[in-house]
C-alpha atoms as a PDB file:
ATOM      1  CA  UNK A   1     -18.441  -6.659  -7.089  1.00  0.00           C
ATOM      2  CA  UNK A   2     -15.660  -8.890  -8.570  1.00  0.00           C
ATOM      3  CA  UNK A   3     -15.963 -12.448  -9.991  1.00  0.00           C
ATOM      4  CA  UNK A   4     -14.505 -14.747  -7.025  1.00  0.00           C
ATOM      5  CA  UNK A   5     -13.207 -18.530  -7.795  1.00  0.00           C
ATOM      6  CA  UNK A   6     -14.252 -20.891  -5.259  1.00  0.00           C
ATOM      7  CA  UNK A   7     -12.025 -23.979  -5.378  1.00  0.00           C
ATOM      8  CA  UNK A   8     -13.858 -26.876  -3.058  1.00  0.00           C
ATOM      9  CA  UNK A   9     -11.763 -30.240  -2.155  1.00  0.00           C
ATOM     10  CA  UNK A  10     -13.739 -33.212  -1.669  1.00  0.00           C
ATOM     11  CA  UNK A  11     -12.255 -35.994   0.356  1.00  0.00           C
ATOM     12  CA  UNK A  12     -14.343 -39.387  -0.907  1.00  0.00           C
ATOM     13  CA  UNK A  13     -14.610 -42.177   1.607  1.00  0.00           C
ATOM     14  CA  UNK A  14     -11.979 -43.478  -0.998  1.00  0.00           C
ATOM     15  CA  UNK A  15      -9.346 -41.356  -0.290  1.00  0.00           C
ATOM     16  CA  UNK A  16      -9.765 -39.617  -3.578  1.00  0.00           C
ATOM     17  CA  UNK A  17      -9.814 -35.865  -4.092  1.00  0.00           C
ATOM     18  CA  UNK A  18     -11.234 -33.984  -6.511  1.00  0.00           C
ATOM     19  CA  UNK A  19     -11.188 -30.397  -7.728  1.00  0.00           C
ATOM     20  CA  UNK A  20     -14.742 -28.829  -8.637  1.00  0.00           C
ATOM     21  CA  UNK A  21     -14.592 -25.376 -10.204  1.00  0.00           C
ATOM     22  CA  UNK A  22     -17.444 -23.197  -9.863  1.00  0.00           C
ATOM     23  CA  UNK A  23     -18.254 -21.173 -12.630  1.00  0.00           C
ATOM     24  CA  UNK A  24     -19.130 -17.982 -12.038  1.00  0.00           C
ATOM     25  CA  UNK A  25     -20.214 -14.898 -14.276  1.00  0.00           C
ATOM     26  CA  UNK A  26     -17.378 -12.676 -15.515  1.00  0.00           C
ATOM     27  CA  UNK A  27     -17.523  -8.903 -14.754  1.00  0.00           C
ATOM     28  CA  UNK A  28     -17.020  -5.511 -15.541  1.00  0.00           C
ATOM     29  CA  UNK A  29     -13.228  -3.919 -15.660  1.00  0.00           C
ATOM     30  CA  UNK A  30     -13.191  -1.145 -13.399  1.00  0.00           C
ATOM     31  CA  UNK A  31     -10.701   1.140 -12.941  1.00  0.00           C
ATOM     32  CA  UNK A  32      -7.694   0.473  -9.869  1.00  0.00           C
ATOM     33  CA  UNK A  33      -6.075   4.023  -8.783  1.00  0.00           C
ATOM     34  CA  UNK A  34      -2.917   3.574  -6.938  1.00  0.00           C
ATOM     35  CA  UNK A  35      -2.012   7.278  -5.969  1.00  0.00           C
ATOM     36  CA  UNK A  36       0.718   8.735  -3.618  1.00  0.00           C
ATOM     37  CA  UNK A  37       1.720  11.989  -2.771  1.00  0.00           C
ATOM     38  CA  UNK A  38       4.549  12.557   0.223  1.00  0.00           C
ATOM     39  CA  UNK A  39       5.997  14.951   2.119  1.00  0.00           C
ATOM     40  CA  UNK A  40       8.803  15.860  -0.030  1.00  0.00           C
ATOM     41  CA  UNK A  41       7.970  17.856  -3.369  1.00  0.00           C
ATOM     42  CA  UNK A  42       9.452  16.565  -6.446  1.00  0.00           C
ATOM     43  CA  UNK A  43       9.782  12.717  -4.868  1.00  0.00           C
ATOM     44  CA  UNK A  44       9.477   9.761  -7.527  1.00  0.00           C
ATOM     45  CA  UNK A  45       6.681   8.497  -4.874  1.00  0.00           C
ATOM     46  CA  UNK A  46       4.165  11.232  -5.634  1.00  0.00           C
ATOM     47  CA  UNK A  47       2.936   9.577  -9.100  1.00  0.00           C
ATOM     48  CA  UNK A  48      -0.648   7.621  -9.626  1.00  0.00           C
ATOM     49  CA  UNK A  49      -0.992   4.519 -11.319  1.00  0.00           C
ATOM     50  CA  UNK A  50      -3.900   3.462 -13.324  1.00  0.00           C
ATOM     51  CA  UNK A  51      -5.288  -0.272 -14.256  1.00  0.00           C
ATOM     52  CA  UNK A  52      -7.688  -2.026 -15.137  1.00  0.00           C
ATOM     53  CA  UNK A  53      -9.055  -4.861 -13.315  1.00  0.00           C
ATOM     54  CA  UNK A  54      -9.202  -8.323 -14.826  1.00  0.00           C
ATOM     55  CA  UNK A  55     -11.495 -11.515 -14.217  1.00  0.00           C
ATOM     56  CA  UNK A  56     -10.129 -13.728 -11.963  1.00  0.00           C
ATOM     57  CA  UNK A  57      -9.573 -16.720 -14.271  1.00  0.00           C
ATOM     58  CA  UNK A  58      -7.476 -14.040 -16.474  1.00  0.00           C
ATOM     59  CA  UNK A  59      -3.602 -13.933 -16.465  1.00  0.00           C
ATOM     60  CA  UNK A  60      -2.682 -11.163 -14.243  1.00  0.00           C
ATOM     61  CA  UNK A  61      -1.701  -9.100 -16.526  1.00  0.00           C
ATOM     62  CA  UNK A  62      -3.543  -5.685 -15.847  1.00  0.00           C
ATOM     63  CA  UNK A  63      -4.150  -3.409 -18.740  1.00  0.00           C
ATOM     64  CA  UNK A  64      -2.440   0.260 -18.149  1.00  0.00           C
ATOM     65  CA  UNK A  65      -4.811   3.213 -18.328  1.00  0.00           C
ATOM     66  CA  UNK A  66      -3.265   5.534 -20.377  1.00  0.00           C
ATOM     67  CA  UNK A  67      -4.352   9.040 -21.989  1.00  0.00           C
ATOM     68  CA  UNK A  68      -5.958  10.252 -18.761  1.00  0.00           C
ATOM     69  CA  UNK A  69      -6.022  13.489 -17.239  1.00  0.00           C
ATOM     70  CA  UNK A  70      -4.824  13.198 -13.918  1.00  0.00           C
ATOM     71  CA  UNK A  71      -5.095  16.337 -11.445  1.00  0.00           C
ATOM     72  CA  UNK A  72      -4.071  16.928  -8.137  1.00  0.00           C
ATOM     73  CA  UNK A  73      -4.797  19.948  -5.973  1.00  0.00           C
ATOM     74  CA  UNK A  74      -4.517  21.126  -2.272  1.00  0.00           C
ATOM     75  CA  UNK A  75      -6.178  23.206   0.270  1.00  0.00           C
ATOM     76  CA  UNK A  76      -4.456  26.732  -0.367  1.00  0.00           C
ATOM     77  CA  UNK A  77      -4.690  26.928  -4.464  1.00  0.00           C
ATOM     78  CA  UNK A  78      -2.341  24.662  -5.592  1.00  0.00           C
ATOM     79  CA  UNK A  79      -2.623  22.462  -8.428  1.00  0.00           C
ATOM     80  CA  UNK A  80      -0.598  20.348 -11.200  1.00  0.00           C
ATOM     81  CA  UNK A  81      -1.764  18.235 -14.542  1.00  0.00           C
ATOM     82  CA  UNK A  82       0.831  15.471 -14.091  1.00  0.00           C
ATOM     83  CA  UNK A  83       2.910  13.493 -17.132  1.00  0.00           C
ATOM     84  CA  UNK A  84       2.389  10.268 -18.145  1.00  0.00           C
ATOM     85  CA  UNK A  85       5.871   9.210 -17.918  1.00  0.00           C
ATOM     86  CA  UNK A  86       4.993   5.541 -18.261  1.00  0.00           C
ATOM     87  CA  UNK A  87       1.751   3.445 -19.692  1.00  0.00           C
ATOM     88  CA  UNK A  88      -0.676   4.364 -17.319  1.00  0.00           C
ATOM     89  CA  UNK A  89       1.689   5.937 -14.502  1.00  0.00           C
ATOM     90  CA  UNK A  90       1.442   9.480 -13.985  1.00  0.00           C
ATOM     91  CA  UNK A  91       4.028  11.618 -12.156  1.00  0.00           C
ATOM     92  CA  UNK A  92       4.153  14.952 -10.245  1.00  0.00           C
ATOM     93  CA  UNK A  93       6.928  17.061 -10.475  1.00  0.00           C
ATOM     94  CA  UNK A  94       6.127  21.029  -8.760  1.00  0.00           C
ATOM     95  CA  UNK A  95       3.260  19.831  -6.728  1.00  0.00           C
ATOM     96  CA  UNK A  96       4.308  22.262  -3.708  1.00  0.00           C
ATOM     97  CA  UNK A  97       3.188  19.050  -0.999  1.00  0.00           C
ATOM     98  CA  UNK A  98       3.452  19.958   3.105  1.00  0.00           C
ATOM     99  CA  UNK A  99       2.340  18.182   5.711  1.00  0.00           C
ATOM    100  CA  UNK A 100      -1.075  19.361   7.594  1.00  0.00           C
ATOM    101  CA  UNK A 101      -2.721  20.142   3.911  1.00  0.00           C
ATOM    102  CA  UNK A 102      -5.703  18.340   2.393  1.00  0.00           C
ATOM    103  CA  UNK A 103      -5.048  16.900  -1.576  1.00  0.00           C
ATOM    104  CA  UNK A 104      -7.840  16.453  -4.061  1.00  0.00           C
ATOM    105  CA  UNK A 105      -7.608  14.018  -6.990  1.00  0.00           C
ATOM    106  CA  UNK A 106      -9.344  14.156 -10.255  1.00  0.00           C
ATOM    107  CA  UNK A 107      -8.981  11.312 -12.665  1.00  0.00           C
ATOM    108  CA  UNK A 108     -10.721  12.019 -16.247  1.00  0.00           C
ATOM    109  CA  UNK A 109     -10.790   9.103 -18.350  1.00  0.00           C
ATOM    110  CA  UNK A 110     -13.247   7.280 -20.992  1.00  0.00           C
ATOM    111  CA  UNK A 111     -15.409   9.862 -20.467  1.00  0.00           C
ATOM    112  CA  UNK A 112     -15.861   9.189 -16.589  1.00  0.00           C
ATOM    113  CA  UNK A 113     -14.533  10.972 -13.591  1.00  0.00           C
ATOM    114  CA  UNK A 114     -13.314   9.939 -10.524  1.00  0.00           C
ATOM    115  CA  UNK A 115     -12.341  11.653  -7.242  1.00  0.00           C
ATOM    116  CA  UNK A 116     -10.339  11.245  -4.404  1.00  0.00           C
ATOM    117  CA  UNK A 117      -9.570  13.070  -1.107  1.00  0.00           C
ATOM    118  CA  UNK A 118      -6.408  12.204   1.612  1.00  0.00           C
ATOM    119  CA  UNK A 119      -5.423  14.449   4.330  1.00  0.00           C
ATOM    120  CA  UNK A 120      -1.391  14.586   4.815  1.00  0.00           C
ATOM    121  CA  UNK A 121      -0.535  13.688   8.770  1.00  0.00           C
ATOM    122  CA  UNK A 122       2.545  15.341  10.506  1.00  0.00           C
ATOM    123  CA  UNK A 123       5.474  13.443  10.386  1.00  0.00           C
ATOM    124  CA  UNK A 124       6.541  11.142  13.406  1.00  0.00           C
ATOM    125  CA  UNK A 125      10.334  10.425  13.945  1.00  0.00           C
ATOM    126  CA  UNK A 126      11.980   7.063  14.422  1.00  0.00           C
ATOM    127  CA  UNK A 127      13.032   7.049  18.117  1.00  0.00           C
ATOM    128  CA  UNK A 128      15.745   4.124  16.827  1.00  0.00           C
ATOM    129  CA  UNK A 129      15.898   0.682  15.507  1.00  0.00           C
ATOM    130  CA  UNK A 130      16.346  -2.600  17.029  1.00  0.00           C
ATOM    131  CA  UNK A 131      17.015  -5.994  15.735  1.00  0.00           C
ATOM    132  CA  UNK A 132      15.863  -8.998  16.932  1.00  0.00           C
ATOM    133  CA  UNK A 133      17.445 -12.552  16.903  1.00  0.00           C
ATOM    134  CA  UNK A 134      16.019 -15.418  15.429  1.00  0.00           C
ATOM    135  CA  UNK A 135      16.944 -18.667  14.219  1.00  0.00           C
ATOM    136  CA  UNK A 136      15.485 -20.358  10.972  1.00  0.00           C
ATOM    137  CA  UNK A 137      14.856 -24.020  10.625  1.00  0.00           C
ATOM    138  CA  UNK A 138      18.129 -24.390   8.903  1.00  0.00           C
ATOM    139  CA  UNK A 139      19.664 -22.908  12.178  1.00  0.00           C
ATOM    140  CA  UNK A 140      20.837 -19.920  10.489  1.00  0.00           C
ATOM    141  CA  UNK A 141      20.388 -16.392  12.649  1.00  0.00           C
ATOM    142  CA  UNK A 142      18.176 -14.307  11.026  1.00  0.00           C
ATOM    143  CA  UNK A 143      17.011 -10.622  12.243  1.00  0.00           C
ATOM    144  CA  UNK A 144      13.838  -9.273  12.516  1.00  0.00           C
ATOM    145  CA  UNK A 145      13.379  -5.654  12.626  1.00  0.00           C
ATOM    146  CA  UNK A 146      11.358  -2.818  14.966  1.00  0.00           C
ATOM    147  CA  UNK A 147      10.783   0.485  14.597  1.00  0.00           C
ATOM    148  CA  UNK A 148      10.344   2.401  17.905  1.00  0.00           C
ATOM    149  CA  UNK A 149       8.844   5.842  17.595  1.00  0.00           C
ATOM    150  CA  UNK A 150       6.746   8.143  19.927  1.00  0.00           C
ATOM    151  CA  UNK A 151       2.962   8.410  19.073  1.00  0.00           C
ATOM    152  CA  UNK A 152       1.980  12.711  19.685  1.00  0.00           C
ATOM    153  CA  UNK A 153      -0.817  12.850  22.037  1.00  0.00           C
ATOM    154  CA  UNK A 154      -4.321  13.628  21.622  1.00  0.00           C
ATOM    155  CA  UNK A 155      -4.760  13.041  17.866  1.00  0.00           C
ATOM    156  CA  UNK A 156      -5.842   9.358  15.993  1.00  0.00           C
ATOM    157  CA  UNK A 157      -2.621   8.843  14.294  1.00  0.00           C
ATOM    158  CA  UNK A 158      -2.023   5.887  11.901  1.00  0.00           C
ATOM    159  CA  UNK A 159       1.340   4.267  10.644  1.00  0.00           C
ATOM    160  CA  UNK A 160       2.695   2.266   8.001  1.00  0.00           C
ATOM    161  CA  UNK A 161       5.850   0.815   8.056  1.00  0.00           C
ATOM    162  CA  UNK A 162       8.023  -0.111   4.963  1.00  0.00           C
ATOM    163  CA  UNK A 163      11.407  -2.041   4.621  1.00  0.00           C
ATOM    164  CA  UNK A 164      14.503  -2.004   1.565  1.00  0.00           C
ATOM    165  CA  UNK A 165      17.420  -3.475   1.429  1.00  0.00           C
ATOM    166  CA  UNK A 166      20.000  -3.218  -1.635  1.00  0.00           C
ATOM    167  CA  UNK A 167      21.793  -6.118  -0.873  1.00  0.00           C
ATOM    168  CA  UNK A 168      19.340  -8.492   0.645  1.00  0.00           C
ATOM    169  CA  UNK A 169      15.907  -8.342  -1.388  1.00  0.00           C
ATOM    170  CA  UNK A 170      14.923 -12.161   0.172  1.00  0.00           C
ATOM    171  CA  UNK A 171      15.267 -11.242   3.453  1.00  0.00           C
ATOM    172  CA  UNK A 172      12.219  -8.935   3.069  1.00  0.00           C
ATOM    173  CA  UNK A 173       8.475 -10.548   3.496  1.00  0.00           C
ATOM    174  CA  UNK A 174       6.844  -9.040   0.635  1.00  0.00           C
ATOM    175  CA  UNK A 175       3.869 -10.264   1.519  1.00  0.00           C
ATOM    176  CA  UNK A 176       4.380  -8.834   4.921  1.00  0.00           C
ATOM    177  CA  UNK A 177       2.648  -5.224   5.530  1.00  0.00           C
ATOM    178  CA  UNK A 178       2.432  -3.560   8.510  1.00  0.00           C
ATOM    179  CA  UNK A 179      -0.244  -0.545   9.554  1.00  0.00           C
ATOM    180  CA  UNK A 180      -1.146   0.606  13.135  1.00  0.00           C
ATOM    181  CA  UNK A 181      -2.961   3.016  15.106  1.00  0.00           C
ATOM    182  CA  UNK A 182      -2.400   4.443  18.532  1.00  0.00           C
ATOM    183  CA  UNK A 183      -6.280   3.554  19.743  1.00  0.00           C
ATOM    184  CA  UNK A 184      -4.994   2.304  22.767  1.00  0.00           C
ATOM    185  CA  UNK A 185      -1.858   4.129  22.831  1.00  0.00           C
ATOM    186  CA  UNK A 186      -2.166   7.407  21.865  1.00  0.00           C
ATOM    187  CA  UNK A 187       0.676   9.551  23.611  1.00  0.00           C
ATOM    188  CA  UNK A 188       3.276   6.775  24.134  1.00  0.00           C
ATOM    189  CA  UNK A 189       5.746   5.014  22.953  1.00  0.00           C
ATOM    190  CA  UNK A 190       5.031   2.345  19.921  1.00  0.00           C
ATOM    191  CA  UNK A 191       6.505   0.428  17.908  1.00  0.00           C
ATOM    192  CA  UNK A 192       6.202  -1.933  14.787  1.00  0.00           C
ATOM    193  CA  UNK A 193       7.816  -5.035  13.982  1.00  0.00           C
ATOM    194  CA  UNK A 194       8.607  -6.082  10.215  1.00  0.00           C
ATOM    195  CA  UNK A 195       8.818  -9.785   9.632  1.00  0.00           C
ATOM    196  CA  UNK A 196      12.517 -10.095   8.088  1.00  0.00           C
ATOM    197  CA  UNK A 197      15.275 -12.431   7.636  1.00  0.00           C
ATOM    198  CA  UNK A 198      18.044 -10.592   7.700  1.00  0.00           C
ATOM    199  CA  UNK A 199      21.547 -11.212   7.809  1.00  0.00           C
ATOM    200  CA  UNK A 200      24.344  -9.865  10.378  1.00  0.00           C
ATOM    201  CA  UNK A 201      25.754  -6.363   8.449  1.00  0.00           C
ATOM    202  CA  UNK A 202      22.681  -6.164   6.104  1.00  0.00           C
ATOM    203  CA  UNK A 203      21.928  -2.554   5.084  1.00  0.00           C
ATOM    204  CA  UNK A 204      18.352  -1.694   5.925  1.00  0.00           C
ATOM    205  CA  UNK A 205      16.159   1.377   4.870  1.00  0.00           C
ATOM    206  CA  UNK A 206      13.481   1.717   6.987  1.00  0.00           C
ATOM    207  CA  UNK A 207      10.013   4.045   6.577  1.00  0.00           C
ATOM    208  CA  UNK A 208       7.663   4.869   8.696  1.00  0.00           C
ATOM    209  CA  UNK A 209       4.273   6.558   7.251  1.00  0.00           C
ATOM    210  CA  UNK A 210       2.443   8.425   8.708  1.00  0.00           C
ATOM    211  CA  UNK A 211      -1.291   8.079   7.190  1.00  0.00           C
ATOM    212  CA  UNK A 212      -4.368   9.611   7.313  1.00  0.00           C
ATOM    213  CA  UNK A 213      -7.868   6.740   8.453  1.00  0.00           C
ATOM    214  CA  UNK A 214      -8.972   6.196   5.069  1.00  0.00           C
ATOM    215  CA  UNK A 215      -5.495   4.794   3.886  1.00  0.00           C
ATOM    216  CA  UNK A 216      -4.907   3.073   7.529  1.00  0.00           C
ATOM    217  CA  UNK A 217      -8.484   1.406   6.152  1.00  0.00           C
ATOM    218  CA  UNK A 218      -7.703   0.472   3.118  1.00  0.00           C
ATOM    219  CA  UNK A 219      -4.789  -1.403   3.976  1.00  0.00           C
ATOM    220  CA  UNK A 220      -6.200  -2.965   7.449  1.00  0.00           C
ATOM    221  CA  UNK A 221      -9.335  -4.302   4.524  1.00  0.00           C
ATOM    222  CA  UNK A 222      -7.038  -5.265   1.909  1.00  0.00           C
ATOM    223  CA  UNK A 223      -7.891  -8.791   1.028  1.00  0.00           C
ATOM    224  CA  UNK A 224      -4.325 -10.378   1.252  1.00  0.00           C
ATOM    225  CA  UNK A 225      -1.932  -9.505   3.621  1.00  0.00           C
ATOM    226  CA  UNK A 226       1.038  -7.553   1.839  1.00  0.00           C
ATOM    227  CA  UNK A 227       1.179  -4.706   0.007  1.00  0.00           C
ATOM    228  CA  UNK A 228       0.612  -6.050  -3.139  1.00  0.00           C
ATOM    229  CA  UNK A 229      -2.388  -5.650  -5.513  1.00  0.00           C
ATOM    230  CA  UNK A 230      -2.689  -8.267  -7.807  1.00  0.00           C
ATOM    231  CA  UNK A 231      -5.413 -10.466  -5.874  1.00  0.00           C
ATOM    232  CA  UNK A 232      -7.302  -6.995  -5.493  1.00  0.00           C
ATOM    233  CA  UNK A 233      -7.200  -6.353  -9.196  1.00  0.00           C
ATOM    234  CA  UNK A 234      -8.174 -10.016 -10.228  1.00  0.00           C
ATOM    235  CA  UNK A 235     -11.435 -10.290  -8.399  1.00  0.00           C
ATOM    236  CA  UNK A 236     -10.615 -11.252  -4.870  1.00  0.00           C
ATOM    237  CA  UNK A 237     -13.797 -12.346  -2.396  1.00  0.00           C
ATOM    238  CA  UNK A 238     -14.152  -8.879  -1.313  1.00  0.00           C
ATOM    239  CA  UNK A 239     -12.941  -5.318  -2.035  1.00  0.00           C
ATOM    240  CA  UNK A 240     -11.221  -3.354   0.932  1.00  0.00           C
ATOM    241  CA  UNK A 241     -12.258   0.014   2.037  1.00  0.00           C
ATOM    242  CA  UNK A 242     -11.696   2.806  -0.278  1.00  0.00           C
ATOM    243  CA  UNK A 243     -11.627   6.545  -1.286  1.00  0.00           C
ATOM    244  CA  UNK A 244     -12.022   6.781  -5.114  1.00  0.00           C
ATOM    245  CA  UNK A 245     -15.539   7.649  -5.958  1.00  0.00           C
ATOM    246  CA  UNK A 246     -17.655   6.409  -8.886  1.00  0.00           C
ATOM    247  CA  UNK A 247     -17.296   3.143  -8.976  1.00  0.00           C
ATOM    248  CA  UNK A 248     -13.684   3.412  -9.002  1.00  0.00           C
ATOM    249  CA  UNK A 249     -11.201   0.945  -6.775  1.00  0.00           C
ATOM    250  CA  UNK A 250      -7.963   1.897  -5.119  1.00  0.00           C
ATOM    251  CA  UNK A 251      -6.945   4.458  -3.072  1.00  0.00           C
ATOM    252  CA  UNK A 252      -5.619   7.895  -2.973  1.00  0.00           C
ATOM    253  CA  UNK A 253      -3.064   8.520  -0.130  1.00  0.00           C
ATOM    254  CA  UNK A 254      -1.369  11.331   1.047  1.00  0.00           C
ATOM    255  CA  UNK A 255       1.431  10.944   3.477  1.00  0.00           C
ATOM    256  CA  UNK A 256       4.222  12.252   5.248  1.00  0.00           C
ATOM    257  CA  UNK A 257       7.426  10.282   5.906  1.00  0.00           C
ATOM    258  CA  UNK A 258      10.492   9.174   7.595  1.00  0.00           C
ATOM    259  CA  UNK A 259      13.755   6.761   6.969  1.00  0.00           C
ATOM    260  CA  UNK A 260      17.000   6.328   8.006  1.00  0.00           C
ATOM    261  CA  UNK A 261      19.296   3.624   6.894  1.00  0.00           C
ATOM    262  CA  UNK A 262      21.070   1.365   9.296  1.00  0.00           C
ATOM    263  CA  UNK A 263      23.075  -2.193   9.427  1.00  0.00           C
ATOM    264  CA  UNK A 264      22.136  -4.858  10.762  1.00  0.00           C
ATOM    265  CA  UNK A 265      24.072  -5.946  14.037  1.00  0.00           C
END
């Protein structure tokens, strides 16, 4: 487990407050595996990233794990060694990836190996897009966006959603993810809603995942609430579901998608 700062606030009768530390032992770096493969073969979104964790009292800056070999293989006798391209990021280039196939991972590095194992979903198309209205407390509009799509029947599916925009990064909640199953709605109609702040004619990319349980997991533990790893890698209170064996942290997720791009209106 990873080192966790506790930071207590003590109101005196005085109205004071004071900030007690706790200090708590300092841990082992483990290995974080960040690994994607999609749908499409050759996409700069099948590539694994390696780090290191740090102790929470650290700057989060994550050392790169570089010089590994990094393997991925599938179900009918596929496999590829892929390039470090970048300190610790590793990229696949002829991986022959297809939806309904089972990936392996193997990660050799300092001696120690670590495995993974993701299962690619079908894809599920975007029915459409809508936009809804708000208004901020400057009383600017602002538009939030959904993603309507129909869930296939009589199969657990599980869905991420993603958002882009090239000429309105702010109006994106990156700290804002969004996963889903169809538990209680396998069969119909669903749809997932992306905090935003976007502005009338935006341009919008938006992806939806499909995921296999495992990744849906990982996310749904995932001690903050957006996509991003840093409080995982510096020693949050707890670490979220995962797939990588031996000790390692992360996950390994294969997954088909779907975008389109649209304007805001």
């Amino acid at each position: 487990m990873k080192t966790v700062k506790f930071m207590f606030y003590i109101m005196l009768l005085t109205s004071c407050e004071k900030v007690v530390y706790i200090d708590l032992n300092t841990s082992d770096s483990k290995i974080v595996v960040e690994a994607n493969i999609t749908n499409i073969t050759g996409n700069y979104l099948n590539q694994v990233k390696l780090t290191k964790t740090v102790n929470y009292y650290d700057a989060n800056i994550f050392p790169a794990v570089t010089g590994a070999s990094v393997i991925i293989s599938d179900d009918v006798g596929n496999s590829e060694k892929l390039s470090e391209q970048a300190p610790g990021v590793y990229f696949s280039h002829s991986l022959l990836t297809a939806s309904g196939r089972s990936y392996s991972l193997k990660i050799i590095s300092d001696g120690k190996e670590y495995d993974g194992f993701s299962t690619m979903p079908y894809r599920v198309p975007i029915d459409s897009i809508a936009f809804e209205q708000r208004i901020n407390r400057q009383g600017v509009i602002t538009y939030r966006v959904r993603c309507f799509f129909t869930d296939p029947p009589n199969v657990a599916n599980y869905y991420r959603m993603k958002l882009y925009s090239l000429n309105d990064i702010i109006g994106i909640d990156s700290n804002n993810i969004r996963v889903l199953s169809d538990r209680l709605t396998d069969g119909k109609q669903m749809s997932i809603s992306y905090r935003s702040s976007f502005l009338l004619n935006d341009s919008v990319n938006v992806i939806l995942e499909s995921i296999d349980k495992p990744t849906y997991e990982f996310y749904l533990t995932l001690p903050n609430a957006g996509g991003d790893l840093n409080p995982f890698l510096s020693s949050p209170p707890a670490n979220p579901v995962n797939n990588i064996s031996n000790g390692g942290l992360g996950y390994f997720a294969a997954y088909s998608y779907v975008d389109t791009f649209v304007v805001v209106h």
